[in-house]
C-alpha atoms as a PDB file:
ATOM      1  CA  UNK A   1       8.437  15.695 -16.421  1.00  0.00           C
ATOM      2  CA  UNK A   2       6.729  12.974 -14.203  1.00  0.00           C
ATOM      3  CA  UNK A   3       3.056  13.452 -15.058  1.00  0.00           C
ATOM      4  CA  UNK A   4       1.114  14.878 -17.776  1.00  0.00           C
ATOM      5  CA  UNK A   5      -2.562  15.672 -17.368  1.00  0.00           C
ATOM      6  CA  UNK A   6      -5.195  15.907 -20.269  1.00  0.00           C
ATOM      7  CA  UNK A   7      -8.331  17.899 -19.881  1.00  0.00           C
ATOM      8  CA  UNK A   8     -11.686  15.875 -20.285  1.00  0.00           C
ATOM      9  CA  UNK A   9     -11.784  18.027 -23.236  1.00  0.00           C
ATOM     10  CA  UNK A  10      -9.158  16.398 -25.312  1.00  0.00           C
ATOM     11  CA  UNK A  11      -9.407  12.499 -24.204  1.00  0.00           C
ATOM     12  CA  UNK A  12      -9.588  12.256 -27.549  1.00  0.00           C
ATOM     13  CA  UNK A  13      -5.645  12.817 -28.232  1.00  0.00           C
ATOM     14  CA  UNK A  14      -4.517  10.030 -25.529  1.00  0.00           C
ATOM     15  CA  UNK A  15      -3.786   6.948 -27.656  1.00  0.00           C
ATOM     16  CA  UNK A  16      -1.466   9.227 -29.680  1.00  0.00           C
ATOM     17  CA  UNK A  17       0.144  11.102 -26.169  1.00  0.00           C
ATOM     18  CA  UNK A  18       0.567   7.690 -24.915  1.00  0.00           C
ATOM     19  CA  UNK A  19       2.440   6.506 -28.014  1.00  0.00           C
ATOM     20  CA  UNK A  20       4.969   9.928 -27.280  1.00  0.00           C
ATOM     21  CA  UNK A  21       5.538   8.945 -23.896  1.00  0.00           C
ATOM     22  CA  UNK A  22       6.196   5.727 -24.445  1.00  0.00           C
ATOM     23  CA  UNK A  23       5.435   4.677 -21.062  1.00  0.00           C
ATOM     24  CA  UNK A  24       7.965   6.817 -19.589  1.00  0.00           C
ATOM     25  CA  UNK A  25       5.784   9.763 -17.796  1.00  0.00           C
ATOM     26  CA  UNK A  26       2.269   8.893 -16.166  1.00  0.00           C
ATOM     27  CA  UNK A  27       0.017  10.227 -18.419  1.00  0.00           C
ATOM     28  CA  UNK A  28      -3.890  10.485 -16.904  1.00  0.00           C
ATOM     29  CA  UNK A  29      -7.011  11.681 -18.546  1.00  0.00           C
ATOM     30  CA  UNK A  30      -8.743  13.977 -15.862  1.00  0.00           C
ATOM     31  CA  UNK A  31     -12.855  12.679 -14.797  1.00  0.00           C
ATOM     32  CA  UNK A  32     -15.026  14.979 -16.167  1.00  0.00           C
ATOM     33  CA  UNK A  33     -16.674  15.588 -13.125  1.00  0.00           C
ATOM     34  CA  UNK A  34     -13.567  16.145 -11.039  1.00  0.00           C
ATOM     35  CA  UNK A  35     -12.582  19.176 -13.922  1.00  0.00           C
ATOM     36  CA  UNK A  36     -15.880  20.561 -13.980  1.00  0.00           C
ATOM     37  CA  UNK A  37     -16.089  20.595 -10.033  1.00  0.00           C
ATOM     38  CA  UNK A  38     -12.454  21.848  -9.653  1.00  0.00           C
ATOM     39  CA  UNK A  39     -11.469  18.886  -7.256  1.00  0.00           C
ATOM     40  CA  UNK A  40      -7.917  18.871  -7.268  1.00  0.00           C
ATOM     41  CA  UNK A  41      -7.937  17.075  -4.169  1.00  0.00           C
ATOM     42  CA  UNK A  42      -9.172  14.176  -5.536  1.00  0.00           C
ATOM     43  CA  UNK A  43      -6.998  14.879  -8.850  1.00  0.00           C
ATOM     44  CA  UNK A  44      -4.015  14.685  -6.734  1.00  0.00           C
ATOM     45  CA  UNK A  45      -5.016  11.582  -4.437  1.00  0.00           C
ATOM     46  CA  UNK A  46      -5.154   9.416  -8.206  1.00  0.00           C
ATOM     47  CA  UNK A  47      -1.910  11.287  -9.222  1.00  0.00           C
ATOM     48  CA  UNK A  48       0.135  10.019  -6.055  1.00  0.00           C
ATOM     49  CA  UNK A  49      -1.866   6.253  -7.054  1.00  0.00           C
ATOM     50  CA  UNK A  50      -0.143   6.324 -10.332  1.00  0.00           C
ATOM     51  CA  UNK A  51       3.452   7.383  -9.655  1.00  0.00           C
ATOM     52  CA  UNK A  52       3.352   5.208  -6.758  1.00  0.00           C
ATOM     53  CA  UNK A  53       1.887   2.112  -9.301  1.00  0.00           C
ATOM     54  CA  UNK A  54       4.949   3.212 -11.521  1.00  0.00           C
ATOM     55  CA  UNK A  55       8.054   2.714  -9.078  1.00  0.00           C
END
């Protein structure tokens, strides 16, 4: 896997998803806003940001 997403709804578990990755998958927490208004545009725009931060 190259990306895991986490639901606004469980932010709470990303210290310990972060520790299981161990840096090896980009891992974001997805805006509240951006879940509630379905915007996977802009969900996809800070995807492409991150895997292109990580190579």
């Amino acid at each position: 896997m190259d990306v895991v997403l986490l639901a606004p709804q469980i932010r709470f578990a990303e210290k310990e998803v972060r520790k299981t990755l161990q840096d090896k998958v980009f891992l974001m927490v997805i805006a509240s806003q951006d879940f509630g208004m379905m915007n996977a545009e802009k969900v996809m725009n800070q995807i492409q940001q991150g895997l292109s931060k990580k190579h």
